[in-house]
C-alpha atoms as a PDB file:
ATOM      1  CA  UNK A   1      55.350 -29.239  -7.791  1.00  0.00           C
ATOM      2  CA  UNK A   2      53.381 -25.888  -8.778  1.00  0.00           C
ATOM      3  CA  UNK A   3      50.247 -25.885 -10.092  1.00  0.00           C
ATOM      4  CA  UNK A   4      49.971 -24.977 -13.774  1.00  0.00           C
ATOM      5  CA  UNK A   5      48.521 -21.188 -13.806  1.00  0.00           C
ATOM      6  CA  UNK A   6      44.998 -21.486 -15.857  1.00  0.00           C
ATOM      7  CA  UNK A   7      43.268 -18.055 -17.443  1.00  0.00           C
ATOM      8  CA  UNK A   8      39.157 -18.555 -17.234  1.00  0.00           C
ATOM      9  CA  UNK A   9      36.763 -16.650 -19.383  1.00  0.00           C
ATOM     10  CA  UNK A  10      33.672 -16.056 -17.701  1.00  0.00           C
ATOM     11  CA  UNK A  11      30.332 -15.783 -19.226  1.00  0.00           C
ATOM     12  CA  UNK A  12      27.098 -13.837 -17.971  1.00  0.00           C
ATOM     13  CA  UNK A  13      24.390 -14.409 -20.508  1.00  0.00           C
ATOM     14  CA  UNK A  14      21.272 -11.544 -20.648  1.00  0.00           C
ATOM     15  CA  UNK A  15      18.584 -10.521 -22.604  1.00  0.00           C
ATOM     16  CA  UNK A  16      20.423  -7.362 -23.865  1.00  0.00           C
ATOM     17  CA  UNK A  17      24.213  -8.172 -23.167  1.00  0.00           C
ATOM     18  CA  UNK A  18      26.794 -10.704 -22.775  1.00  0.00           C
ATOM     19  CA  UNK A  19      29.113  -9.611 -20.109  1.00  0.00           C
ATOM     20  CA  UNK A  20      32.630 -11.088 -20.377  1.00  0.00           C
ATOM     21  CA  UNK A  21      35.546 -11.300 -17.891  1.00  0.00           C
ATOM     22  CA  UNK A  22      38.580 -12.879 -17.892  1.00  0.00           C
ATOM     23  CA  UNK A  23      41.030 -14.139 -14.842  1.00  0.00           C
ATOM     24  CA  UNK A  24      43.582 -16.490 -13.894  1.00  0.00           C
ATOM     25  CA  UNK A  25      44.397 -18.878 -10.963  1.00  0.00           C
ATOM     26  CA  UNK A  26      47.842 -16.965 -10.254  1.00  0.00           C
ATOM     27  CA  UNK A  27      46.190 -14.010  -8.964  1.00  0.00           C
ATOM     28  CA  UNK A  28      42.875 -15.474  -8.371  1.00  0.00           C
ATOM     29  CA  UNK A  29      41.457 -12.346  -9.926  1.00  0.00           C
ATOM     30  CA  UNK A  30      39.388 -11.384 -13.087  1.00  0.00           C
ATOM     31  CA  UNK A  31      38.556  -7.943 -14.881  1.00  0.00           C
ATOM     32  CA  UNK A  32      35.275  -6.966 -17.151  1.00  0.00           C
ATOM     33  CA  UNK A  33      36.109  -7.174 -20.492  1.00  0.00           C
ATOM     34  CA  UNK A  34      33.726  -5.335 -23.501  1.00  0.00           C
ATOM     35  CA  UNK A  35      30.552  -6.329 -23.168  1.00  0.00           C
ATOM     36  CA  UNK A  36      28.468  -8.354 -26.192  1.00  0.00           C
ATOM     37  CA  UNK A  37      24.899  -6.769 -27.245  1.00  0.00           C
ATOM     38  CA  UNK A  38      22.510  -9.264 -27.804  1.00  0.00           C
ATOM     39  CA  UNK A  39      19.824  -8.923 -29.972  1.00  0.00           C
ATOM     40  CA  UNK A  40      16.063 -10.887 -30.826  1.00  0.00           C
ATOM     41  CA  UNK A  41      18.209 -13.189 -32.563  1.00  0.00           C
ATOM     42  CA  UNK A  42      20.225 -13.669 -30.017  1.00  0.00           C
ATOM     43  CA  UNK A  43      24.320 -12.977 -29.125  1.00  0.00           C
ATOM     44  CA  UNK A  44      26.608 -11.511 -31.523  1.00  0.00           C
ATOM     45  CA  UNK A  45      28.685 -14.740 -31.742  1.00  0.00           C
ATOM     46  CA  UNK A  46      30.981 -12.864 -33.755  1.00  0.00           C
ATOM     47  CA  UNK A  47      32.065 -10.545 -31.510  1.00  0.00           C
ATOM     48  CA  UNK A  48      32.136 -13.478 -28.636  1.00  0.00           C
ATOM     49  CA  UNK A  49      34.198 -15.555 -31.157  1.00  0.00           C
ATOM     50  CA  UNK A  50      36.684 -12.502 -31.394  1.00  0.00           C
ATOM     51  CA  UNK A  51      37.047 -12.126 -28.184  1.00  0.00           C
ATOM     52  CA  UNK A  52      38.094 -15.730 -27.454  1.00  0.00           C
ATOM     53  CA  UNK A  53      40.720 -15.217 -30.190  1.00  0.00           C
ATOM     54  CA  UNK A  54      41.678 -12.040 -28.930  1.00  0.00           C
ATOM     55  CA  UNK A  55      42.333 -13.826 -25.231  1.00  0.00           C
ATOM     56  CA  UNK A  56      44.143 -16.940 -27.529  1.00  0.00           C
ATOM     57  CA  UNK A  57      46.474 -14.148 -28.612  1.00  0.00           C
ATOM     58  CA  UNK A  58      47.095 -12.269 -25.925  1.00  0.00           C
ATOM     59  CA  UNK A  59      48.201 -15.390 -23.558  1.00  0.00           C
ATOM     60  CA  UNK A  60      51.578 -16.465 -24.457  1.00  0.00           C
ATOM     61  CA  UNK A  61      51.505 -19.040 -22.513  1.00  0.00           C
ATOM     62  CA  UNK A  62      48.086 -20.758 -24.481  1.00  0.00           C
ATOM     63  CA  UNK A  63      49.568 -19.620 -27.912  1.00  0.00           C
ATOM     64  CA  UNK A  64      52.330 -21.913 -27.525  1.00  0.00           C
ATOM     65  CA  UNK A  65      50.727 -24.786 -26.020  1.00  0.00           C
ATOM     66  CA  UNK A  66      48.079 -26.285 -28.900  1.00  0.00           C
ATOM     67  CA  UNK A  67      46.375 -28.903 -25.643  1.00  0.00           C
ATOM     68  CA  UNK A  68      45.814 -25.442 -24.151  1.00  0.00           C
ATOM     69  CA  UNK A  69      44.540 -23.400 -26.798  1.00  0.00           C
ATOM     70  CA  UNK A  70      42.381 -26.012 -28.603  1.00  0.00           C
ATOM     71  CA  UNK A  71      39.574 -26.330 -25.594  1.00  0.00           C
ATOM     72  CA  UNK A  72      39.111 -22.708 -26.134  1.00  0.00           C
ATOM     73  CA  UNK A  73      38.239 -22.689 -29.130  1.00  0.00           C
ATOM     74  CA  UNK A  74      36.280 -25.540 -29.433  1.00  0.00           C
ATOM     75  CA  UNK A  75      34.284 -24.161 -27.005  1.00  0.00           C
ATOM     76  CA  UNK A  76      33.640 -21.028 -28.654  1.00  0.00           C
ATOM     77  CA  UNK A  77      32.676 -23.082 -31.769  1.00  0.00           C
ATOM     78  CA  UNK A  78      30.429 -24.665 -29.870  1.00  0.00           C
ATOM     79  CA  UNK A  79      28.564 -21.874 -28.378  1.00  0.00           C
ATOM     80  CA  UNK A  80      28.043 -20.634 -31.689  1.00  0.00           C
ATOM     81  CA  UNK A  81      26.362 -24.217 -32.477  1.00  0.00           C
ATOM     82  CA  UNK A  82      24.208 -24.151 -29.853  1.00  0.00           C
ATOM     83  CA  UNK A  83      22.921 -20.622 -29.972  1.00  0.00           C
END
């Protein structure tokens, strides 16, 4: 039976910036996506909250599937918490 295919967002927390990238088991690849400036306070977790959404929206595949799509943003809310 084939394995379920699995998009990752990757975090690399700095000082100055949060870099983003996103990937996927099927091609076992992942691209840069905008990075977040982070300030004294800490990230923007506005802009890391929209860009969560923005992968929500752009997979079909997590859109449709709410067991999917609820881990990611949980997580996101999360982050925010803990910041």
């Amino acid at each position: 039976m084939p394995r379920a295919v699995t998009t990752v967002l990757a975090f690399d927390f700095g000082l100055k910036r949060v870099g983003l990238a996103c990937g996927d088991t099927l091609t076992r690849s992942a691209a840069p996506r905008a990075a977040i400036l982070a300030g004294k306070s800490g990230p923007d977790w506005e802009a890391i909250e929209r860009e969560v959404r923005a992968l929500i929206a752009s997979e079909p595949a997590l859109a449709a599937h709410d067991t999917v799509t609820v881990p990611y943003v949980t997580y996101a809310y999360r982050l925010k918490r803990t910041g």
